[in-house]
N, C-alpha and C. Protein backbone atom coordinates (compact mmCIF):
# COMPACT_ATOMS: atom_id res chain seq x y z
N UNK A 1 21.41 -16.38 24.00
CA UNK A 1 21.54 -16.33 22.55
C UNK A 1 22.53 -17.40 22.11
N UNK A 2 22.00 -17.59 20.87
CA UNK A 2 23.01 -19.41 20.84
C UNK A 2 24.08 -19.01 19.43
N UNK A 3 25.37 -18.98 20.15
CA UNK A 3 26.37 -18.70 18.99
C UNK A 3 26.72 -19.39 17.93
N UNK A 4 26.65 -19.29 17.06
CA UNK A 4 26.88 -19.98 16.09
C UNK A 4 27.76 -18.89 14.73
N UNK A 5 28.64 -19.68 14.17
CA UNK A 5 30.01 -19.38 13.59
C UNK A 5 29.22 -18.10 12.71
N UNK A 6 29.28 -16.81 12.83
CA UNK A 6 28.91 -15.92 12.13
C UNK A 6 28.94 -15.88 10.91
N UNK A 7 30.54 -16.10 10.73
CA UNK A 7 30.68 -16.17 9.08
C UNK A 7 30.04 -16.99 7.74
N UNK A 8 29.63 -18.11 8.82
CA UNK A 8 28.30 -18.80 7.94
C UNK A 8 26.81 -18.76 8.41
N UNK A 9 26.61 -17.28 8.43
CA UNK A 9 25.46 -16.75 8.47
C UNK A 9 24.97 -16.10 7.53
N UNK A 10 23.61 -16.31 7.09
CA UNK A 10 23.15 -15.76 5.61
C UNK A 10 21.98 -14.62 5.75
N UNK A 11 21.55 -13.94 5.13
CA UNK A 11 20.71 -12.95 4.72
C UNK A 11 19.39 -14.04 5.41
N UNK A 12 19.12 -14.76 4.49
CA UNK A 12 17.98 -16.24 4.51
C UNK A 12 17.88 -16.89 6.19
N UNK A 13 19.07 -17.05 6.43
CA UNK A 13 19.37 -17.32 7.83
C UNK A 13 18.77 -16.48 8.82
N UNK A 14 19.24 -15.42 8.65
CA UNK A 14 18.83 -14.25 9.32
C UNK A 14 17.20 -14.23 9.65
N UNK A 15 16.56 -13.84 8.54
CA UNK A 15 15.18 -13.36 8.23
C UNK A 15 14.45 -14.43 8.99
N UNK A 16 14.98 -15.71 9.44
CA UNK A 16 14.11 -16.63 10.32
C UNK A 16 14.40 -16.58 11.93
N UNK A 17 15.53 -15.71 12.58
CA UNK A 17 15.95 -15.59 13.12
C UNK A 17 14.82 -14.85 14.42
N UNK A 18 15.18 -14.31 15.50
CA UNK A 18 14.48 -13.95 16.64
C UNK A 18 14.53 -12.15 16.40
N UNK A 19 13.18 -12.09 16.71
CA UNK A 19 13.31 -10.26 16.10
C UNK A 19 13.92 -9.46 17.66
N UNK A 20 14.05 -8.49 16.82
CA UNK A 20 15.49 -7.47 18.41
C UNK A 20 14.42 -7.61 19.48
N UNK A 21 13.06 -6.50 18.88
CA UNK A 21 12.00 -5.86 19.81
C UNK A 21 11.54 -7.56 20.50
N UNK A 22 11.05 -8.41 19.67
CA UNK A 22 10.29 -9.33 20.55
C UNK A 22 11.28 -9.85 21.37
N UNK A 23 12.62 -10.04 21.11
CA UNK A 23 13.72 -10.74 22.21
C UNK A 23 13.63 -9.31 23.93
N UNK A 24 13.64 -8.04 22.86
CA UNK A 24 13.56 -7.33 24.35
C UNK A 24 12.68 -7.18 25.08
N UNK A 25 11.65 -7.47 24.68
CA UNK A 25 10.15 -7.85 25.52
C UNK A 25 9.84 -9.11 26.34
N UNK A 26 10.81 -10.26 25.61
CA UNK A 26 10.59 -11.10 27.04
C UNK A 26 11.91 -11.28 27.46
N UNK A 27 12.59 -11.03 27.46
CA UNK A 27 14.44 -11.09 27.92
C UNK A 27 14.63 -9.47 28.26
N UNK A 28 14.89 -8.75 28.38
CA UNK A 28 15.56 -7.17 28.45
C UNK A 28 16.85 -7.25 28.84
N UNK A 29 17.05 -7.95 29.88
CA UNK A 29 18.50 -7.39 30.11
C UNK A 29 19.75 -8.18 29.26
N UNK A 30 19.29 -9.49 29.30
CA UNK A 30 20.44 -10.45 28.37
C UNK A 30 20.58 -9.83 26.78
N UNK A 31 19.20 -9.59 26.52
CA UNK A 31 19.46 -9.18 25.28
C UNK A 31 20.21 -7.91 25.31
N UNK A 32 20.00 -7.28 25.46
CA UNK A 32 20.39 -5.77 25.88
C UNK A 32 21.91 -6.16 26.07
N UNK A 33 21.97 -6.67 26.80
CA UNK A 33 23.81 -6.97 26.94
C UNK A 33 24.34 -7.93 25.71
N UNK A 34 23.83 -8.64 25.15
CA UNK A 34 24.29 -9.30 24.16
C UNK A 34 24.45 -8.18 22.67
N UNK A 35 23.34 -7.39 23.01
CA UNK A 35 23.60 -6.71 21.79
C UNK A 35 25.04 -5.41 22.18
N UNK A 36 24.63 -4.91 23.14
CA UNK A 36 26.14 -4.30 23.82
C UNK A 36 27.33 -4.82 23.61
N UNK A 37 27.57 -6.46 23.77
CA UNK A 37 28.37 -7.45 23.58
C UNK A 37 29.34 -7.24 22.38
N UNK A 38 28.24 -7.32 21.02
CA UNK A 38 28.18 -7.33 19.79
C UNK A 38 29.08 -6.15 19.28
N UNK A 39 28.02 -4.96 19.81
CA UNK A 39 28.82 -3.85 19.24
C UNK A 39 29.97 -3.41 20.01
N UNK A 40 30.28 -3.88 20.96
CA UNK A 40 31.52 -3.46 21.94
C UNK A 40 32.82 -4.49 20.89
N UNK A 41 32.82 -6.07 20.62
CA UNK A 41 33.45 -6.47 20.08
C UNK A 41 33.70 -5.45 18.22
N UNK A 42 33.02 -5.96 18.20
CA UNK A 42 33.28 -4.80 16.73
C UNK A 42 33.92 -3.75 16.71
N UNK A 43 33.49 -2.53 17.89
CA UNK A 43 34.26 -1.43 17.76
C UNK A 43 36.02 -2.07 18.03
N UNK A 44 35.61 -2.64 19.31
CA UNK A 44 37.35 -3.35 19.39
C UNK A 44 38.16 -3.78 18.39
N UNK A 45 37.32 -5.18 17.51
CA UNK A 45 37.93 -5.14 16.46
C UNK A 45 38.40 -4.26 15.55
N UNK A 46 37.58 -3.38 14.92
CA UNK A 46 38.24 -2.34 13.62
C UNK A 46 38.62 -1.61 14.30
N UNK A 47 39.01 -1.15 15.93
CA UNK A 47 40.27 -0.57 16.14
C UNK A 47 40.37 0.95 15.59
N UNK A 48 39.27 1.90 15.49
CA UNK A 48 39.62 2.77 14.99
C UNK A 48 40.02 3.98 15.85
N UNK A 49 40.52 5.35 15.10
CA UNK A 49 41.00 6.46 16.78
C UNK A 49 39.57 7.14 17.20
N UNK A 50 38.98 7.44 16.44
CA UNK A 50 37.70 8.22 16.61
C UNK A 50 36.50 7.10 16.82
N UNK A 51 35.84 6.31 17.73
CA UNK A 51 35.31 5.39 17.89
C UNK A 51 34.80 5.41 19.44
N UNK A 52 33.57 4.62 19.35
CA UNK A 52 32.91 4.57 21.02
C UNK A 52 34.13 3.86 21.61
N UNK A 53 33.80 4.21 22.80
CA UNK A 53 34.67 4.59 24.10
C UNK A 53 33.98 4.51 25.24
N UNK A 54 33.24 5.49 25.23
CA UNK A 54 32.22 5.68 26.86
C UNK A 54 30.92 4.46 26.74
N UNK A 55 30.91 4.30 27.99
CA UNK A 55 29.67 3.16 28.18
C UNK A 55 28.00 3.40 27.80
N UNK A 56 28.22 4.88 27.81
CA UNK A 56 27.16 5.80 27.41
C UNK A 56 26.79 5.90 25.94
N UNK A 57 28.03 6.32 24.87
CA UNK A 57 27.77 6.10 23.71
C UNK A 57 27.24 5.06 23.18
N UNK A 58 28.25 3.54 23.74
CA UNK A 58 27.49 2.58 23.17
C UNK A 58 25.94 2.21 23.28
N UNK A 59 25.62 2.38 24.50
CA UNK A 59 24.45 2.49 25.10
C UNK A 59 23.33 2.80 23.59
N UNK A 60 23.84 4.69 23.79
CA UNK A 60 22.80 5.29 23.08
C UNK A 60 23.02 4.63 21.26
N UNK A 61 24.26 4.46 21.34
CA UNK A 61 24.13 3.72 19.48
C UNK A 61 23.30 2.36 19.70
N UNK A 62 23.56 1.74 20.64
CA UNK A 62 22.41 0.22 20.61
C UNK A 62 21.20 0.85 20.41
N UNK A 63 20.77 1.61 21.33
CA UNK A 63 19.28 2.52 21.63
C UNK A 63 18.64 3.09 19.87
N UNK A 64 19.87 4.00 19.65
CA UNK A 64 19.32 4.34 18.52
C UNK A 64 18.78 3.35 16.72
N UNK A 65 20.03 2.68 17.27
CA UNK A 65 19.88 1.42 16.02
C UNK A 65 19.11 0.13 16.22
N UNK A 66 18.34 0.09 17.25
CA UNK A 66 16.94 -0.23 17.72
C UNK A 66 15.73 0.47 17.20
N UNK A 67 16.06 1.65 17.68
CA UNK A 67 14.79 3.11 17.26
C UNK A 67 14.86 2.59 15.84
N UNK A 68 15.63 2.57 14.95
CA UNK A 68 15.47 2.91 13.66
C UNK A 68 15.79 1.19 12.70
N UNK A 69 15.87 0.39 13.80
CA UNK A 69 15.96 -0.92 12.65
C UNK A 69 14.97 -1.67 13.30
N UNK A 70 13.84 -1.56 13.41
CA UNK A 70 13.35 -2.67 14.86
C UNK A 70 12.81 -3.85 13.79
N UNK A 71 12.84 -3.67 12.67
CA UNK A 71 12.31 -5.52 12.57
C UNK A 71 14.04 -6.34 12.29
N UNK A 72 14.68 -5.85 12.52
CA UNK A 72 16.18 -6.72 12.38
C UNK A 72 16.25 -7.35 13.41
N UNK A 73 16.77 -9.07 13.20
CA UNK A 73 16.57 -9.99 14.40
C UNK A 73 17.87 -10.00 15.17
N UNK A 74 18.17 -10.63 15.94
CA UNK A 74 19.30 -10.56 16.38
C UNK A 74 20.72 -11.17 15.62
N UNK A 75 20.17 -12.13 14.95
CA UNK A 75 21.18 -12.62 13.81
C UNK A 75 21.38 -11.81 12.93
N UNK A 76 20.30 -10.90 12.45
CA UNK A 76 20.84 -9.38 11.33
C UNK A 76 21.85 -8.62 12.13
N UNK A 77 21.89 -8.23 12.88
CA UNK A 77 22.83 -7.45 14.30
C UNK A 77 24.21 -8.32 14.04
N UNK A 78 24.17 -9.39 14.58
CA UNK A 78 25.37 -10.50 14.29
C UNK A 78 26.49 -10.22 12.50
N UNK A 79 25.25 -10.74 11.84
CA UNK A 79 25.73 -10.26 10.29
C UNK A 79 26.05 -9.29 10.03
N UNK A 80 25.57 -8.08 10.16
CA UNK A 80 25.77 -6.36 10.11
C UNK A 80 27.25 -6.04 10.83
N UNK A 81 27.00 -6.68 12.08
CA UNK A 81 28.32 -6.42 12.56
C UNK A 81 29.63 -6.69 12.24
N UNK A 82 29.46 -8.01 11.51
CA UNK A 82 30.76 -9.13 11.16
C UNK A 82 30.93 -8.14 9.95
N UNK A 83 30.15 -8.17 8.98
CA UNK A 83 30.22 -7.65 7.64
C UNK A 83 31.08 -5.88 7.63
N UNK A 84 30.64 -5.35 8.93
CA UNK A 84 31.68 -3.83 9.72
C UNK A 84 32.65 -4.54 9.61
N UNK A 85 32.70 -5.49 10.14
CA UNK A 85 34.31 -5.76 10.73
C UNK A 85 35.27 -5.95 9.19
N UNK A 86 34.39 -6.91 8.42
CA UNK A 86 35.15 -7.49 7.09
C UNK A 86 34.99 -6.14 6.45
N UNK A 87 34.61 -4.55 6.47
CA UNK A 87 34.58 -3.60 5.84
C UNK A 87 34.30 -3.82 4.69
N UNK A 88 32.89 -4.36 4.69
CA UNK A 88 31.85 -4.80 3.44
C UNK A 88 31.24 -3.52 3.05
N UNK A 89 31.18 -2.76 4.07
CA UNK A 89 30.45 -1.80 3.26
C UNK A 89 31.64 -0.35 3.29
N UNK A 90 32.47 -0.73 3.57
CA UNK A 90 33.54 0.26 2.80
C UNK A 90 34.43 0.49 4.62
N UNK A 91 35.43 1.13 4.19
CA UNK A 91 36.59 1.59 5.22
C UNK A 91 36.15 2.85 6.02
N UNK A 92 36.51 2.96 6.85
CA UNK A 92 35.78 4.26 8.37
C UNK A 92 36.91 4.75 8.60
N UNK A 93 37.98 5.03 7.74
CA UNK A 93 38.86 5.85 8.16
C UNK A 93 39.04 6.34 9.01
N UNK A 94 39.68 5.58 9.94
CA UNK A 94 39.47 6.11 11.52
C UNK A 94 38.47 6.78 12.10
N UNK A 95 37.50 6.70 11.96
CA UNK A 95 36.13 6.93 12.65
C UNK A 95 35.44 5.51 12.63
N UNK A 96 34.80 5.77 13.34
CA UNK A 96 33.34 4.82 13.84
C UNK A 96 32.53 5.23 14.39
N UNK A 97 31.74 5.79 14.54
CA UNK A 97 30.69 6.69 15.22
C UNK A 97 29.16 6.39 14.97
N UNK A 98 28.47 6.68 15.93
CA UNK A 98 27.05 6.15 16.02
C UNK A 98 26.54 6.14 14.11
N UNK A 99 26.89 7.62 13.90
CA UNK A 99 26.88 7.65 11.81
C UNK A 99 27.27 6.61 11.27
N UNK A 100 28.20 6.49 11.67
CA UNK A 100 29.19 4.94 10.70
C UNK A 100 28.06 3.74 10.93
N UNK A 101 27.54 3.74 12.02
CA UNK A 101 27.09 2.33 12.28
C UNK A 101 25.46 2.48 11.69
N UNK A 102 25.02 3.70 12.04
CA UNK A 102 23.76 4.11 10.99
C UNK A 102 24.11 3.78 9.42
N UNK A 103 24.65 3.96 9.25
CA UNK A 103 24.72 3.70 7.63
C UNK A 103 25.46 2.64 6.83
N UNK A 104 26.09 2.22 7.82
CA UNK A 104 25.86 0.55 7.77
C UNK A 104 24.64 -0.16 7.84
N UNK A 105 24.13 0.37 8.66
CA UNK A 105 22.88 -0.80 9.19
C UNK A 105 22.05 -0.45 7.97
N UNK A 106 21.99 0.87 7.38
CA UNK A 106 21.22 1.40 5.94
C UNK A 106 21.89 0.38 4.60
N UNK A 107 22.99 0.38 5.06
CA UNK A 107 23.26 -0.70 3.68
C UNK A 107 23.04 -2.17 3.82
N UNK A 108 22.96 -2.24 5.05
CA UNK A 108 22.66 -3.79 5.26
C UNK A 108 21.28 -4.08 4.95
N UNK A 109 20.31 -3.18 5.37
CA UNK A 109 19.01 -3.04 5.40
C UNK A 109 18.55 -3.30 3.38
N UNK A 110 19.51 -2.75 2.89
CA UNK A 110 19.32 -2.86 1.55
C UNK A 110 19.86 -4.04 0.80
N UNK A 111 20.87 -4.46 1.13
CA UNK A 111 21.03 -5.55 1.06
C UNK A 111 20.40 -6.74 0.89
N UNK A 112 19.49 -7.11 2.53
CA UNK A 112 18.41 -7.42 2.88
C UNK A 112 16.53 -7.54 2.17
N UNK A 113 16.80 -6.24 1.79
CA UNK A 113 15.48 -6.10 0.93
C UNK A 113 14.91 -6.94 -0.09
N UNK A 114 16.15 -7.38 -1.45
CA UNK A 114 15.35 -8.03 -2.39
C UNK A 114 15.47 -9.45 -1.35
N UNK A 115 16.11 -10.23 -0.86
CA UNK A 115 15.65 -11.41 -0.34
C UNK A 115 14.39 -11.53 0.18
N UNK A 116 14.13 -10.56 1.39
CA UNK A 116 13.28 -10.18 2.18
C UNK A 116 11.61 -10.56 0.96
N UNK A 117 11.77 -9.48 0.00
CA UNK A 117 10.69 -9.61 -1.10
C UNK A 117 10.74 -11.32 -1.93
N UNK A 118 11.86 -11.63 -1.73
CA UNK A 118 12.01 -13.19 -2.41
C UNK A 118 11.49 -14.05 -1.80
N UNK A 119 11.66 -14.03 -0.39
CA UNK A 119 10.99 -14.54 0.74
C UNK A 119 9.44 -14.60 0.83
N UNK A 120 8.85 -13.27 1.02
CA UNK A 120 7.71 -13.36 1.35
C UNK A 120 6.96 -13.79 -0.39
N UNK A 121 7.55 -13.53 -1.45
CA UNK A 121 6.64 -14.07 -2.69
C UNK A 121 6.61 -15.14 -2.52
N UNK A 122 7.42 -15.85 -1.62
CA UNK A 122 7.59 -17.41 -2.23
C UNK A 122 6.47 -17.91 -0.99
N UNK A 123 6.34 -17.63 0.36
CA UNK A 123 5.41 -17.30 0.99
C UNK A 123 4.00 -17.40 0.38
N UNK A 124 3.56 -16.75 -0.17
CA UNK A 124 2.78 -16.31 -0.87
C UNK A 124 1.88 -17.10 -1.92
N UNK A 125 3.48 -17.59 -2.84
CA UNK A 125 2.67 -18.81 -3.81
C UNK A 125 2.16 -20.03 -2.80
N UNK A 126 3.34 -20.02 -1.97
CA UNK A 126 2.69 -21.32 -1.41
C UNK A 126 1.13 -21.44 -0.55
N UNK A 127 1.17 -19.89 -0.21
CA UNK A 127 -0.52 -19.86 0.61
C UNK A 127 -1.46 -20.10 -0.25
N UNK A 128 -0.56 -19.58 -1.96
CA UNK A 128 -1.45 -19.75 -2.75
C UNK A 128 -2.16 -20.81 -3.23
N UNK A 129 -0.97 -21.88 -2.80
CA UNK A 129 -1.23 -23.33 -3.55
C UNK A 129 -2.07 -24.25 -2.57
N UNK A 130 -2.04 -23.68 -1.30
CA UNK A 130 -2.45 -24.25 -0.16
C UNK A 130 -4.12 -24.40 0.01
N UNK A 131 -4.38 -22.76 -0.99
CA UNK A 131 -5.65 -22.65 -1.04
C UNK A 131 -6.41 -22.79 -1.66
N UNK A 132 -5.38 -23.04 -3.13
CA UNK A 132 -6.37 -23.79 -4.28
C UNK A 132 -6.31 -25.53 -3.62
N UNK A 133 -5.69 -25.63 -3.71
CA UNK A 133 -5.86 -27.21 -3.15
C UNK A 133 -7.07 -27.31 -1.87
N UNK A 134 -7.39 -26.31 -0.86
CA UNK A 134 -8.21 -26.87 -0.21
C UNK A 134 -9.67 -26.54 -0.77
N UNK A 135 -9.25 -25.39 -1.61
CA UNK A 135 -10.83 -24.90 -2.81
C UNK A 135 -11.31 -26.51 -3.58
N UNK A 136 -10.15 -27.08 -3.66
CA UNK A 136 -10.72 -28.38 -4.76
C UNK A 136 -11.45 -29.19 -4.25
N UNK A 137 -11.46 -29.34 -2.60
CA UNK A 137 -12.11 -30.42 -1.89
C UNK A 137 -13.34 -29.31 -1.35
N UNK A 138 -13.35 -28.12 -2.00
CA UNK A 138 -14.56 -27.89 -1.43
C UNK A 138 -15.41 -27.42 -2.23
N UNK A 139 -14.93 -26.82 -3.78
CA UNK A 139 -15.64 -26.48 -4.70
C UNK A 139 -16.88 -27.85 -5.19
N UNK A 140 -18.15 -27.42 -5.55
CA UNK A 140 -18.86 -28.76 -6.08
C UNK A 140 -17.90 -29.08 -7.85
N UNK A 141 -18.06 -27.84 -7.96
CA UNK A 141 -17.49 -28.27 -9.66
C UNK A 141 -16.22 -29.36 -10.13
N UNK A 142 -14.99 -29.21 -9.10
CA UNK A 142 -13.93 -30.29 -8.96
C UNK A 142 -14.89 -31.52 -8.77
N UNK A 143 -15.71 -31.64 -7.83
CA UNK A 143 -16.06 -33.12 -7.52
C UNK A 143 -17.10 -33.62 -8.76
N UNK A 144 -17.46 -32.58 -9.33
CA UNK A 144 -18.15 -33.33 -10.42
C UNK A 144 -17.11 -33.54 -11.86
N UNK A 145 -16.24 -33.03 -11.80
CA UNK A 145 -15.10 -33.40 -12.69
C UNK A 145 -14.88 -35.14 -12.35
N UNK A 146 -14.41 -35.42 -11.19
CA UNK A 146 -14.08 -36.95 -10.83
C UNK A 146 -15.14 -37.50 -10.68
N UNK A 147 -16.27 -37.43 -9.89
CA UNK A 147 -17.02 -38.13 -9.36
C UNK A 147 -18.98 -37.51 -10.30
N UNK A 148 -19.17 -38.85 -10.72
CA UNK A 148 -20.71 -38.45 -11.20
C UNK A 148 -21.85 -38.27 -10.11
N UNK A 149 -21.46 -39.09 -9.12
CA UNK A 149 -22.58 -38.63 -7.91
C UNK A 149 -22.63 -37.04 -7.55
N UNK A 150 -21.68 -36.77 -6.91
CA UNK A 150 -21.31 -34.85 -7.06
C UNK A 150 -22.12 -33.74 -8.10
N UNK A 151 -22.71 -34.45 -8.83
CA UNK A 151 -23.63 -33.86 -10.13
C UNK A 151 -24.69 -33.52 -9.60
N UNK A 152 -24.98 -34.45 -8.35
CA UNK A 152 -26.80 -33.85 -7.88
C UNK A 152 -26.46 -33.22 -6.90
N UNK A 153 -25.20 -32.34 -6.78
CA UNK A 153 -25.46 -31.21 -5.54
C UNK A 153 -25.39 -29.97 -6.51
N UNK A 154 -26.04 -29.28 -6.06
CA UNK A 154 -25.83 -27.66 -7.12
C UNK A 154 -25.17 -26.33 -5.75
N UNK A 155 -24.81 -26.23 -6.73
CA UNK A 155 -24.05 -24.74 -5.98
C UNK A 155 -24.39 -24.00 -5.14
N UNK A 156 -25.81 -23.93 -4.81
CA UNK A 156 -26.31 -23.42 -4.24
C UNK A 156 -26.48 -24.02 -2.72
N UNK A 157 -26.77 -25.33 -3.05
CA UNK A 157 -27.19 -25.79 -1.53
C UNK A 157 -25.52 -26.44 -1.48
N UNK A 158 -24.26 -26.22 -2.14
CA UNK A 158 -23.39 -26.36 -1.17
C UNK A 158 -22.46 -25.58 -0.34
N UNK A 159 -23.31 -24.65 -0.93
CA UNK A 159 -22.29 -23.20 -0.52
C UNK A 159 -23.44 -23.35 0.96
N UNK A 160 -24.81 -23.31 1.07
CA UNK A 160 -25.34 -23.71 2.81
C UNK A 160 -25.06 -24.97 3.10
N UNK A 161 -24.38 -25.90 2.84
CA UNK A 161 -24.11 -27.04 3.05
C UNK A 161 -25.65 -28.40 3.39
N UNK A 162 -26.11 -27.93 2.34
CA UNK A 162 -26.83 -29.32 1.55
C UNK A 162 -26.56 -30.08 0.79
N UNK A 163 -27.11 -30.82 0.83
CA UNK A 163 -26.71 -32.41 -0.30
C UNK A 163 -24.87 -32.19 -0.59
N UNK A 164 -24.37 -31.83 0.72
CA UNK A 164 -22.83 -32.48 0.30
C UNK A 164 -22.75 -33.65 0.18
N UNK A 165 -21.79 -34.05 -0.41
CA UNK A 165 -21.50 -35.36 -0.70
C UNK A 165 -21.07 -35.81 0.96
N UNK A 166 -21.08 -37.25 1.45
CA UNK A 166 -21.03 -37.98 2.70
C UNK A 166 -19.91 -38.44 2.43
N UNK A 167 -19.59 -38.65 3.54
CA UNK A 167 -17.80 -39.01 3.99
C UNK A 167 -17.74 -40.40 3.06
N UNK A 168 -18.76 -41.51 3.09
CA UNK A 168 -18.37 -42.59 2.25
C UNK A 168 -18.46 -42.37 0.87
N UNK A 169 -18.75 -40.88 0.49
CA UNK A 169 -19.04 -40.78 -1.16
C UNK A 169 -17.76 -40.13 -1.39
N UNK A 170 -17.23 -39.26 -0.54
CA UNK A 170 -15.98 -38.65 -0.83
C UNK A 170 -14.72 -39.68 -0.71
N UNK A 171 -14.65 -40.34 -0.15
CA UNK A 171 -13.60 -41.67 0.07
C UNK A 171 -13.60 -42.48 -1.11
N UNK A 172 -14.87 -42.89 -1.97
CA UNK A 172 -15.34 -43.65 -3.01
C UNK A 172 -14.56 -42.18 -4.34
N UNK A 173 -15.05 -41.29 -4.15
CA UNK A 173 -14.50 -40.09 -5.63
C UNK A 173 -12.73 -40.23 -5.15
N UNK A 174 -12.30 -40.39 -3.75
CA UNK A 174 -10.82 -40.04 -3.96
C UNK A 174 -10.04 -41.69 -4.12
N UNK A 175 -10.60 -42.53 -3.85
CA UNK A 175 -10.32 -43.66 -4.38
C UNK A 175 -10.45 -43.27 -6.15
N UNK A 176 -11.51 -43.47 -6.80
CA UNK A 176 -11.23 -43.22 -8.57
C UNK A 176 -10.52 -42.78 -8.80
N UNK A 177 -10.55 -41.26 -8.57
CA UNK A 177 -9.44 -40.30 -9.04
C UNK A 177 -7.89 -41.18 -8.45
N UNK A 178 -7.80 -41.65 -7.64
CA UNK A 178 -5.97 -42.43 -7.63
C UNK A 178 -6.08 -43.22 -8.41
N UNK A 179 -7.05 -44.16 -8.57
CA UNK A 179 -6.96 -44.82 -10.19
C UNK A 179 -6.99 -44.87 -11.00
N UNK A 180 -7.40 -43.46 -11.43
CA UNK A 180 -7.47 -42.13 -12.37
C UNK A 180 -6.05 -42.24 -12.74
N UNK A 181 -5.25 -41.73 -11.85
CA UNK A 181 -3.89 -41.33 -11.88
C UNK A 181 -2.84 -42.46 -12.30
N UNK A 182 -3.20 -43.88 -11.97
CA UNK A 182 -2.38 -44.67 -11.89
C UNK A 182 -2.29 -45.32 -13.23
């Protein structure tokens, strides 16, 4: 896992990041210890009296906050953790307990969300734009907008691919249309 300065790690950052489950499917044990790593430093840091201890607890809090976060990548883990430490999501009054770290990971998770939705809309337009643009080179109606030859194919035989226009007629319509433009 490649360290890089936590504190300039972002939500955005994150979401492109390596997911827990697919890292533990082809890695298991590194990951597994890196994420152990993670939460072992943390508990150390905030230092609290009521806090994992046994090798077992941590164990089962990695285990469980796996069970219940599995699309969080390993850089969400990283962030979640730092953000415990900076007591972003409030003070543990001397506790820390598998709870504490559940409901952290619940606020982080929320946190997370509207980006997450910002993300994939923007996703989205762009498939959108991707696909009107390749509709234009394939609709007949665009090519008869630029090009008058394109007029003697009808809709019909280009949707079975008759009387398309030929590679030297389409080169000739996208030549106009740039001189169209210019």
């Amino acid at each position: 896992m490649q360290e890089l300065d936590v504190s300039k790690l972002t939500i955005e950052t994150c979401f492109k990041g390596t997911n827990v489950k697919t890292a533990l499917v082809i890695d298991e044990a590194p990951t597994r210890a890196a994420l152990i790593g993670m939460l072992t430093r943390c508990v150390k840091f905030i230092d609290a009296n009521k806090t994992l201890t046994e090798p077992e607890h941590i164990a089962m809090t990695v285990n469980e906050l796996l069970q219940q976060f599995p699309t969080f990548t390993l850089e969400d883990w990283r962030l979640c953790l730092f953000m415990m430490a900076k007591e972003s999501f409030g003070p543990y009054y001397e506790r820390l307990k598998l709870a504490q770290f559940v409901d952290c990971f619940k606020k982080y998770d929320q946190l997370k969300q509207p980006v997450v939705q910002t993300i994939r809309e923007n996703e989205r337009k762009e498939d959108q734009r991707l696909q009107d643009e390749a509709m234009r080179h394939l609709k007949p109606e665009y090519a008869i907008e630029i090009n008058t030859l394109a007029a003697r194919v009808q809709a019909t035989d280009w949707m079975r691919g008759e009387n398309r226009l030929t590679y030297t007629e389409r080169q000739k319509m996208d030549r106009r249309q740039k001189q169209g433009n210019k």
